[in-house]
PDB file of N, CA and C in Angstrom:
ATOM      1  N   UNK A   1     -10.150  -5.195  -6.867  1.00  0.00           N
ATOM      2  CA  UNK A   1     -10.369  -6.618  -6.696  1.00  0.00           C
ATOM      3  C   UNK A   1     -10.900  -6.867  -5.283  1.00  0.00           C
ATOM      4  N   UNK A   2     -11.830  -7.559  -5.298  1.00  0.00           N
ATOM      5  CA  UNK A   2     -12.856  -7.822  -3.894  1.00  0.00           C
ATOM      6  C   UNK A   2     -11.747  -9.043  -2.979  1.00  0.00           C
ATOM      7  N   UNK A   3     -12.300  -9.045  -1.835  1.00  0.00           N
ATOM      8  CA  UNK A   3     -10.853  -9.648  -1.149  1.00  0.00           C
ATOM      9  C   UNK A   3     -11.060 -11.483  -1.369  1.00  0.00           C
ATOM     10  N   UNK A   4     -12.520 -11.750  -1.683  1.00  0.00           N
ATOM     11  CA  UNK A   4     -12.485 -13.399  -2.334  1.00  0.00           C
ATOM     12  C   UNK A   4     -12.060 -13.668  -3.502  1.00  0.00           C
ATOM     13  N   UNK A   5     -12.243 -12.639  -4.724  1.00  0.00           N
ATOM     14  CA  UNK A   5     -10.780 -12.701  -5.866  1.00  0.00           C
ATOM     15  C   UNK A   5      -9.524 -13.007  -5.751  1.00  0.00           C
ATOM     16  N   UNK A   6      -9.113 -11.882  -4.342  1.00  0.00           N
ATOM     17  CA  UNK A   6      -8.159 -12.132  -4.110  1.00  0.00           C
ATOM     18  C   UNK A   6      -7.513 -13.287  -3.344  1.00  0.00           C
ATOM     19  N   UNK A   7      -8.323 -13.798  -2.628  1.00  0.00           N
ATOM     20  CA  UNK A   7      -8.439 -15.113  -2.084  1.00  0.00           C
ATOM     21  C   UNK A   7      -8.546 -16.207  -2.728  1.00  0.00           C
ATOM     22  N   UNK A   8      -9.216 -16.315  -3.983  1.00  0.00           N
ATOM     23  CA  UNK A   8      -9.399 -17.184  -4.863  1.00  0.00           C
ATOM     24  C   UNK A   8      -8.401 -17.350  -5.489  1.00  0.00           C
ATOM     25  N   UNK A   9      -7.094 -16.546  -6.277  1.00  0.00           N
ATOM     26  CA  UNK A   9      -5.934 -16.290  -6.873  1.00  0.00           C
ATOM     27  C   UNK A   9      -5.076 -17.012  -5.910  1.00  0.00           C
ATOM     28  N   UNK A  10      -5.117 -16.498  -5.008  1.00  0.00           N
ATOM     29  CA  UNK A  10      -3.860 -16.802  -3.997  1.00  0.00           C
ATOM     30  C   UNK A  10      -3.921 -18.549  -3.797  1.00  0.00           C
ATOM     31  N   UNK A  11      -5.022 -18.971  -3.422  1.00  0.00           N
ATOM     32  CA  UNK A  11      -5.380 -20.202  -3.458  1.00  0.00           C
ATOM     33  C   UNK A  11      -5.086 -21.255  -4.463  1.00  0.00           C
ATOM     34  N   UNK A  12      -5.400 -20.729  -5.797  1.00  0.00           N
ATOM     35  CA  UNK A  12      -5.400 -21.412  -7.132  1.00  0.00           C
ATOM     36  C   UNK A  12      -3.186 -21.381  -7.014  1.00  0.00           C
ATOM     37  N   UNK A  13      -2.746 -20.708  -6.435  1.00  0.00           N
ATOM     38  CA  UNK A  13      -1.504 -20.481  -6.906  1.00  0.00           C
ATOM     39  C   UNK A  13      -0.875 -21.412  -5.787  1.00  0.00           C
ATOM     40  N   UNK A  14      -1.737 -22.144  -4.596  1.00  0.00           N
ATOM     41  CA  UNK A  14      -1.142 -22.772  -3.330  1.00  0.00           C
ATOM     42  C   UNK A  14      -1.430 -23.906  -3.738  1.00  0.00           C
ATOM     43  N   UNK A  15      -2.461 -24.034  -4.254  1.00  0.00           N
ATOM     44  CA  UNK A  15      -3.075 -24.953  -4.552  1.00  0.00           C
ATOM     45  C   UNK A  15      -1.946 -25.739  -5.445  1.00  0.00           C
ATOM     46  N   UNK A  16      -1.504 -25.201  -6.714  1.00  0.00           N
ATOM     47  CA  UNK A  16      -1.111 -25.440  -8.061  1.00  0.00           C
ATOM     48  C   UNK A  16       0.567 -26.261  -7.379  1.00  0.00           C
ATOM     49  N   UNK A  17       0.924 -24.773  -6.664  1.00  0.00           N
ATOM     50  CA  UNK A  17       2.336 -24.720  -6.058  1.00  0.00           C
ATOM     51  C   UNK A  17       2.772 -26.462  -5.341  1.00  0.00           C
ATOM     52  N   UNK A  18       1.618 -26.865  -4.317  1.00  0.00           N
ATOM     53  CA  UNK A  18       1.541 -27.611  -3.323  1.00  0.00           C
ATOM     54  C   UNK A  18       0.697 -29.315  -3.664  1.00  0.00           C
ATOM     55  N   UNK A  19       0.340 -28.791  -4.381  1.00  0.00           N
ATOM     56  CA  UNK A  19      -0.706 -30.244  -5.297  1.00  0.00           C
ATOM     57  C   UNK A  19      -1.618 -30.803  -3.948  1.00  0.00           C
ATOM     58  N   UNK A  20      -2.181 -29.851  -3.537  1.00  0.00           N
ATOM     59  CA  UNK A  20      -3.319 -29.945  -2.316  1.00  0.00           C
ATOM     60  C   UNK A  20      -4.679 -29.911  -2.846  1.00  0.00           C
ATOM     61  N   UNK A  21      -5.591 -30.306  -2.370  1.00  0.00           N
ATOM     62  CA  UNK A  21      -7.061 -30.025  -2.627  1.00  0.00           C
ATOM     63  C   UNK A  21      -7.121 -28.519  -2.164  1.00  0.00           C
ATOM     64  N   UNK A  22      -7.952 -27.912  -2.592  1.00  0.00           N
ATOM     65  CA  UNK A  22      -8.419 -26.457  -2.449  1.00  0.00           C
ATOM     66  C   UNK A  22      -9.229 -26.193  -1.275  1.00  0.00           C
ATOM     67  N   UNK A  23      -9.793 -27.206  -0.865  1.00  0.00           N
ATOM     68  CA  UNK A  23     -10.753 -26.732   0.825  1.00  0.00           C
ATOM     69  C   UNK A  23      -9.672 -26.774   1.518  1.00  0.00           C
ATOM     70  N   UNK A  24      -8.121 -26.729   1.474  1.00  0.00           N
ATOM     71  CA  UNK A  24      -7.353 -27.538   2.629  1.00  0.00           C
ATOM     72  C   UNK A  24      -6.673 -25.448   2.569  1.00  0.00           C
ATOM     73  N   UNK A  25      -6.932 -24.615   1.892  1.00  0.00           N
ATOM     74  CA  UNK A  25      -6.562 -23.820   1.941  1.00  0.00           C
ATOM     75  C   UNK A  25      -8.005 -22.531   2.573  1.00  0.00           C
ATOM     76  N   UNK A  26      -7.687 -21.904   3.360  1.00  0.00           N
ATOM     77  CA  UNK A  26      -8.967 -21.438   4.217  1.00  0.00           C
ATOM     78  C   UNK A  26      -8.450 -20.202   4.732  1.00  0.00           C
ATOM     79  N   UNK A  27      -8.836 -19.021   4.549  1.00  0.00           N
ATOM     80  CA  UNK A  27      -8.308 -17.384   4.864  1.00  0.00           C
ATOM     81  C   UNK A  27      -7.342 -17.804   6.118  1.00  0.00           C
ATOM     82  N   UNK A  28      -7.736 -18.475   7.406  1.00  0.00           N
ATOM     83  CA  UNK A  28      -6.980 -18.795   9.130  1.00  0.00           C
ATOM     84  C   UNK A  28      -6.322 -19.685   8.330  1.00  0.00           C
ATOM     85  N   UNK A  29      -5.822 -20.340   7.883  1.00  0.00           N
ATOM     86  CA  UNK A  29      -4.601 -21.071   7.314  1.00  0.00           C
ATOM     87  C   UNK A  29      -3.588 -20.758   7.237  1.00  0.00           C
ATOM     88  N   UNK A  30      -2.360 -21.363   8.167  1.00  0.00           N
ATOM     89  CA  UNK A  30      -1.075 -21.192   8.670  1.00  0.00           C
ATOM     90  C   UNK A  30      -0.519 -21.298   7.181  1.00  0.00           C
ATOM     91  N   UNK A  31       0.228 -20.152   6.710  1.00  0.00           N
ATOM     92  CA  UNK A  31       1.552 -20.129   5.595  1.00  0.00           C
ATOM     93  C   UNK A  31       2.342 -20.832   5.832  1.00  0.00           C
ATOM     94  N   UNK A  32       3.099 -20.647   6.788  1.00  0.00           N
ATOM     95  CA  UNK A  32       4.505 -21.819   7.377  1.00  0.00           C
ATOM     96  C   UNK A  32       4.407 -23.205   7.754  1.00  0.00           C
ATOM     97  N   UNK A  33       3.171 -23.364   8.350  1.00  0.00           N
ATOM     98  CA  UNK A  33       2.931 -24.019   9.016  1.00  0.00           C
ATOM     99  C   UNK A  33       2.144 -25.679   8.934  1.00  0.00           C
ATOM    100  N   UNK A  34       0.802 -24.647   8.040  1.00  0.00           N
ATOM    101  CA  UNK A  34       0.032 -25.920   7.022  1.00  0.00           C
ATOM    102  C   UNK A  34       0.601 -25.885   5.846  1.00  0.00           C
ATOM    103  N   UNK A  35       0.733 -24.788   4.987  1.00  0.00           N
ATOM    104  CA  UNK A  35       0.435 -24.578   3.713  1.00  0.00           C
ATOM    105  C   UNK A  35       1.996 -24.708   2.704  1.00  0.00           C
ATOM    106  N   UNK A  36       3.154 -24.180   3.159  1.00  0.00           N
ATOM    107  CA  UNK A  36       4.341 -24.046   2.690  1.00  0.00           C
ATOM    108  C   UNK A  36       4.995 -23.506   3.967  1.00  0.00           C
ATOM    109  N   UNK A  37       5.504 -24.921   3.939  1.00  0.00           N
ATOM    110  CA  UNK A  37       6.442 -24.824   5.100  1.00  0.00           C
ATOM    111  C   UNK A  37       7.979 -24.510   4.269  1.00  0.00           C
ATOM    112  N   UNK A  38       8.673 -24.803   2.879  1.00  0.00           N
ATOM    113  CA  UNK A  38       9.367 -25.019   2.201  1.00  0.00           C
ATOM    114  C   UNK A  38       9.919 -23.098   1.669  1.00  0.00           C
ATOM    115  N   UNK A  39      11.163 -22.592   2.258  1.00  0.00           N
ATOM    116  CA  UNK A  39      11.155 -21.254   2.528  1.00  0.00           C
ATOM    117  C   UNK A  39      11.492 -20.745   0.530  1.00  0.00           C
ATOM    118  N   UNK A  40      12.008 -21.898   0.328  1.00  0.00           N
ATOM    119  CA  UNK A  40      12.113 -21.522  -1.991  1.00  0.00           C
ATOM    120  C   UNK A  40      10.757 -21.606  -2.362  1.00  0.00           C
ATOM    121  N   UNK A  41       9.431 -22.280  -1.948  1.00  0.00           N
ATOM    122  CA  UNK A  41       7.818 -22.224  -2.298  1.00  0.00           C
ATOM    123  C   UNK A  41       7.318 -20.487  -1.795  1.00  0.00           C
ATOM    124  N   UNK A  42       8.173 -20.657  -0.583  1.00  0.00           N
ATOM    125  CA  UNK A  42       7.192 -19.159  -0.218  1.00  0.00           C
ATOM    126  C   UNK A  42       7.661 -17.707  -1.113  1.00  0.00           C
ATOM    127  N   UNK A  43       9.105 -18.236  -0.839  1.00  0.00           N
ATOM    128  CA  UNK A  43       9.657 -16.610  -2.383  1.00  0.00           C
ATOM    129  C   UNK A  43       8.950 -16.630  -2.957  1.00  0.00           C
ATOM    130  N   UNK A  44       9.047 -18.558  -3.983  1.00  0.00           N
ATOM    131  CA  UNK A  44       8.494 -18.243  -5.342  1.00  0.00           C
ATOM    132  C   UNK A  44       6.710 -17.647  -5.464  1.00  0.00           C
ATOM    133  N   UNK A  45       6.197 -17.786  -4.146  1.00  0.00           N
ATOM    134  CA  UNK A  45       4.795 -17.332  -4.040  1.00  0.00           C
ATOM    135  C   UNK A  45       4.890 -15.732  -4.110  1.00  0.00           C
ATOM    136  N   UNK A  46       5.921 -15.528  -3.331  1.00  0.00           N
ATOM    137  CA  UNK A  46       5.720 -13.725  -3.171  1.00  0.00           C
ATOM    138  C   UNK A  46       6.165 -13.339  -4.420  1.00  0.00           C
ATOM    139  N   UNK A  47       6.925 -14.042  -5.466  1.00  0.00           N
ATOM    140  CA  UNK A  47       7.396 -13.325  -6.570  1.00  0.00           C
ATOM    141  C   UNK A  47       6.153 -13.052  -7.754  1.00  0.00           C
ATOM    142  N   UNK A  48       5.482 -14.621  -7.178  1.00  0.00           N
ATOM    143  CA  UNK A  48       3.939 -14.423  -8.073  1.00  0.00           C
ATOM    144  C   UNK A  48       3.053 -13.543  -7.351  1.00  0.00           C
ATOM    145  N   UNK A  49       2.922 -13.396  -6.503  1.00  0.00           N
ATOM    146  CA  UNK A  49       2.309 -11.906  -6.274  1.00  0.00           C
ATOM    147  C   UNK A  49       2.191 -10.842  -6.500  1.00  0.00           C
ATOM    148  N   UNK A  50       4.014 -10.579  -6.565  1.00  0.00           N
ATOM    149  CA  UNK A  50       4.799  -9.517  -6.891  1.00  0.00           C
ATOM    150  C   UNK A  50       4.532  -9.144  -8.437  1.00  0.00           C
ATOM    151  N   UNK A  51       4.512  -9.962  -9.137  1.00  0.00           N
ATOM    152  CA  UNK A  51       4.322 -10.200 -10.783  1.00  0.00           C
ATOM    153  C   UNK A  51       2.858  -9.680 -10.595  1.00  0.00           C
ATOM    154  N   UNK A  52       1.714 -10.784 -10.342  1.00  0.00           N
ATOM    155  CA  UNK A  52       0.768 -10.104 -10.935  1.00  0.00           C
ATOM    156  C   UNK A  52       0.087  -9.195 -10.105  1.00  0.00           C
ATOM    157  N   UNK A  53       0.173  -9.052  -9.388  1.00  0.00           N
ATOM    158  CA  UNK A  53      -0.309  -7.273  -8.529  1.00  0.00           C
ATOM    159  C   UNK A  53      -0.046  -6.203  -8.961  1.00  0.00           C
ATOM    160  N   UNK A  54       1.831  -6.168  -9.201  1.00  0.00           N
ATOM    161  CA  UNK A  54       2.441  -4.911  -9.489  1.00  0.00           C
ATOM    162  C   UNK A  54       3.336  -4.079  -8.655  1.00  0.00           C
ATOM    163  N   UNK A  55       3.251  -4.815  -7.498  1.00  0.00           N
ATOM    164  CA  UNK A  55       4.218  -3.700  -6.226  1.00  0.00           C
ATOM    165  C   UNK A  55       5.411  -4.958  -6.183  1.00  0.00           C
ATOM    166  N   UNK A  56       6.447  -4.631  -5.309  1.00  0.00           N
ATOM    167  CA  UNK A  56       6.859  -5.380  -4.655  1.00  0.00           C
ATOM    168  C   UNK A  56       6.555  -5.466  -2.784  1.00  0.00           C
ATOM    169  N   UNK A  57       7.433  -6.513  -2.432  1.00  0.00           N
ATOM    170  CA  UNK A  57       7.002  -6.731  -1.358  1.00  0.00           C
ATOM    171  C   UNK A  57       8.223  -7.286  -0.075  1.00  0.00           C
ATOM    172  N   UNK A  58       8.464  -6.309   0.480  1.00  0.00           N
ATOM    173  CA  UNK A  58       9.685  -6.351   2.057  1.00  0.00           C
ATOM    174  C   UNK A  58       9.774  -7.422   2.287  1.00  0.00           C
ATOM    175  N   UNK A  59      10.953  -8.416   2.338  1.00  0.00           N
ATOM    176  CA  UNK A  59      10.687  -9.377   2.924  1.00  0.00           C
ATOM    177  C   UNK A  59      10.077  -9.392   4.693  1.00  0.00           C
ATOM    178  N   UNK A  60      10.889  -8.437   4.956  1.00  0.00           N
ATOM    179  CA  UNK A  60      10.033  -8.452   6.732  1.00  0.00           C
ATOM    180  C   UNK A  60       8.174  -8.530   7.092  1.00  0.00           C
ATOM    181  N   UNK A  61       7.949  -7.592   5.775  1.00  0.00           N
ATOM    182  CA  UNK A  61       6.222  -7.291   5.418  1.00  0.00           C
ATOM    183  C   UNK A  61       6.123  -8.753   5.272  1.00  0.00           C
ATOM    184  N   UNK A  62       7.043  -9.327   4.549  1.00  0.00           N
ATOM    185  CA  UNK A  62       5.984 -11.170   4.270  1.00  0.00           C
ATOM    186  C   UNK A  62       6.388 -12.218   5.085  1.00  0.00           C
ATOM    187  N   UNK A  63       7.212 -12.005   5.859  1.00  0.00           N
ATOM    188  CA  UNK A  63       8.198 -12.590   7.117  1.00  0.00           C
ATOM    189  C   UNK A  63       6.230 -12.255   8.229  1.00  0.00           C
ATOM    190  N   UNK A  64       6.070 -11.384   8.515  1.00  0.00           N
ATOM    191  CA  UNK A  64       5.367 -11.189   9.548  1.00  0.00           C
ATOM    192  C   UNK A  64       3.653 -11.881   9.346  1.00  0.00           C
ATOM    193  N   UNK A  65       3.571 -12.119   8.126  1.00  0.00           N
ATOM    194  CA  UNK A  65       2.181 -12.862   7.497  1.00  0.00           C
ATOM    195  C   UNK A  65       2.147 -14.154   8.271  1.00  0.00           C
ATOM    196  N   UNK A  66       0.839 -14.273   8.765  1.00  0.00           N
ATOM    197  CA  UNK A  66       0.924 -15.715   9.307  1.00  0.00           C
ATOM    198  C   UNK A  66       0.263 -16.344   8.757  1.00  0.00           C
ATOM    199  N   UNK A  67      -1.361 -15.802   8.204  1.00  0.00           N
ATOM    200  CA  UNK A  67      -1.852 -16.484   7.489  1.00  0.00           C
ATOM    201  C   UNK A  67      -2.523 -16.297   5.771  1.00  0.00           C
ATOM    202  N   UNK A  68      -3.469 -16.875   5.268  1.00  0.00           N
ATOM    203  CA  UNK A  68      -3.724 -16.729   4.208  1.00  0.00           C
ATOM    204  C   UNK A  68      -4.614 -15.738   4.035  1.00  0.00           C
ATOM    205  N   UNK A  69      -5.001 -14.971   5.251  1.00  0.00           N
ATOM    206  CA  UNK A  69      -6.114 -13.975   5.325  1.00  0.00           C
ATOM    207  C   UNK A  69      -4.948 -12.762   5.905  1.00  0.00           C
ATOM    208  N   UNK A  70      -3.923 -13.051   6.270  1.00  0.00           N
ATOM    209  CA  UNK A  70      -2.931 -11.835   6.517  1.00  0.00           C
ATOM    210  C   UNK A  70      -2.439 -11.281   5.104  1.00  0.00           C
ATOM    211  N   UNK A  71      -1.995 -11.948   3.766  1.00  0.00           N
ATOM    212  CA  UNK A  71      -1.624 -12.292   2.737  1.00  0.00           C
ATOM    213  C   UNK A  71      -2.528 -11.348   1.915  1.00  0.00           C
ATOM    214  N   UNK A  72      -3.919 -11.903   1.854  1.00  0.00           N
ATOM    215  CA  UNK A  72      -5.091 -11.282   1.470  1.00  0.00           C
ATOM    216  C   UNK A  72      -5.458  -9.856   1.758  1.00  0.00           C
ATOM    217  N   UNK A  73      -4.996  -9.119   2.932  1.00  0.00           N
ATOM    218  CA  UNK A  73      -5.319  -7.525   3.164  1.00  0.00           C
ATOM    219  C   UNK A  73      -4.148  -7.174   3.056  1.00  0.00           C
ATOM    220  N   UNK A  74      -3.193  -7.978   2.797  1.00  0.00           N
ATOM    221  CA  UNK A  74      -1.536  -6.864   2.764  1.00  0.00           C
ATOM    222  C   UNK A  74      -1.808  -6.816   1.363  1.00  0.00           C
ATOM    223  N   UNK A  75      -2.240  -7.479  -0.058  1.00  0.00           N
ATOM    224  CA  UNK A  75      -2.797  -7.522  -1.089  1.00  0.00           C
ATOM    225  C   UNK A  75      -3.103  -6.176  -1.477  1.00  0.00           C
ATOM    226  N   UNK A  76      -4.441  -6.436  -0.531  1.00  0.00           N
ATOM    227  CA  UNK A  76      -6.107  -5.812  -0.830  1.00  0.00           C
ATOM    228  C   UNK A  76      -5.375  -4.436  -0.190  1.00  0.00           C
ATOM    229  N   UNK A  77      -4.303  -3.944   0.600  1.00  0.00           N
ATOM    230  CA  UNK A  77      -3.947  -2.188   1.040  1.00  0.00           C
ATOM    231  C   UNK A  77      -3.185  -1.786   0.205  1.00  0.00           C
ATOM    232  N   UNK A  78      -2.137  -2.695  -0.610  1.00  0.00           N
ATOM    233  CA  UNK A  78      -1.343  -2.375  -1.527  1.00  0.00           C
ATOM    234  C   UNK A  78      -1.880  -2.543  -2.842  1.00  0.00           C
ATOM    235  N   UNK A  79      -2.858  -2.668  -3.157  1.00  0.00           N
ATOM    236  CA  UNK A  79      -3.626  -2.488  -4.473  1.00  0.00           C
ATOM    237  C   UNK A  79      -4.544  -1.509  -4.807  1.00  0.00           C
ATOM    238  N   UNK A  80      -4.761  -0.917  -3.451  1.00  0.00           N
ATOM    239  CA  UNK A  80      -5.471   0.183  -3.114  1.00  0.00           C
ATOM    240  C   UNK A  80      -4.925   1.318  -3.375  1.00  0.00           C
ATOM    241  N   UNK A  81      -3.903   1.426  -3.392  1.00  0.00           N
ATOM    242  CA  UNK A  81      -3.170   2.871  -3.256  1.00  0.00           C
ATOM    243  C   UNK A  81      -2.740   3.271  -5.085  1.00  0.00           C
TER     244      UNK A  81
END
């Protein structure tokens, strides 16, 4: 999966999660900060990740994500392997 698939997914799922317009979500886009500040939105995000990717995921590994383009290559290395 090319990393704007993967960007596109992640989005559609912030999007859905947050009832935001979709330009308001942008790879430099703060997780905590802009996007889901709400710490039960961000599980339930990593669990949908977790679901459709296939790995799981450390909480410390998703603790250290800042943004939506950090999200996107921790993805794109663990889908790789």
């Amino acid at each position: 999966m090319q990393d704007q698939e993967v960007f596109e997914w992640l989005r559609s799922k912030i999007v859905k999660a947050r009832q935001i317009r979709p330009e308001v979500v942008r790879m430099d886009s703060s997780l905590s900060e802009d996007l889901i500040p709400d710490s039960f939105e961000m599980i339930e995000l990593v669990c949908e990740i977790e679901k459709h990717f296939g790995f799981r995921i450390d909480y410390d590994d998703f603790s250290e994500m800042q943004s939506v383009g950090d999200v996107v290559a921790f993805i794109q290395q663990n889908t790789a392997k």
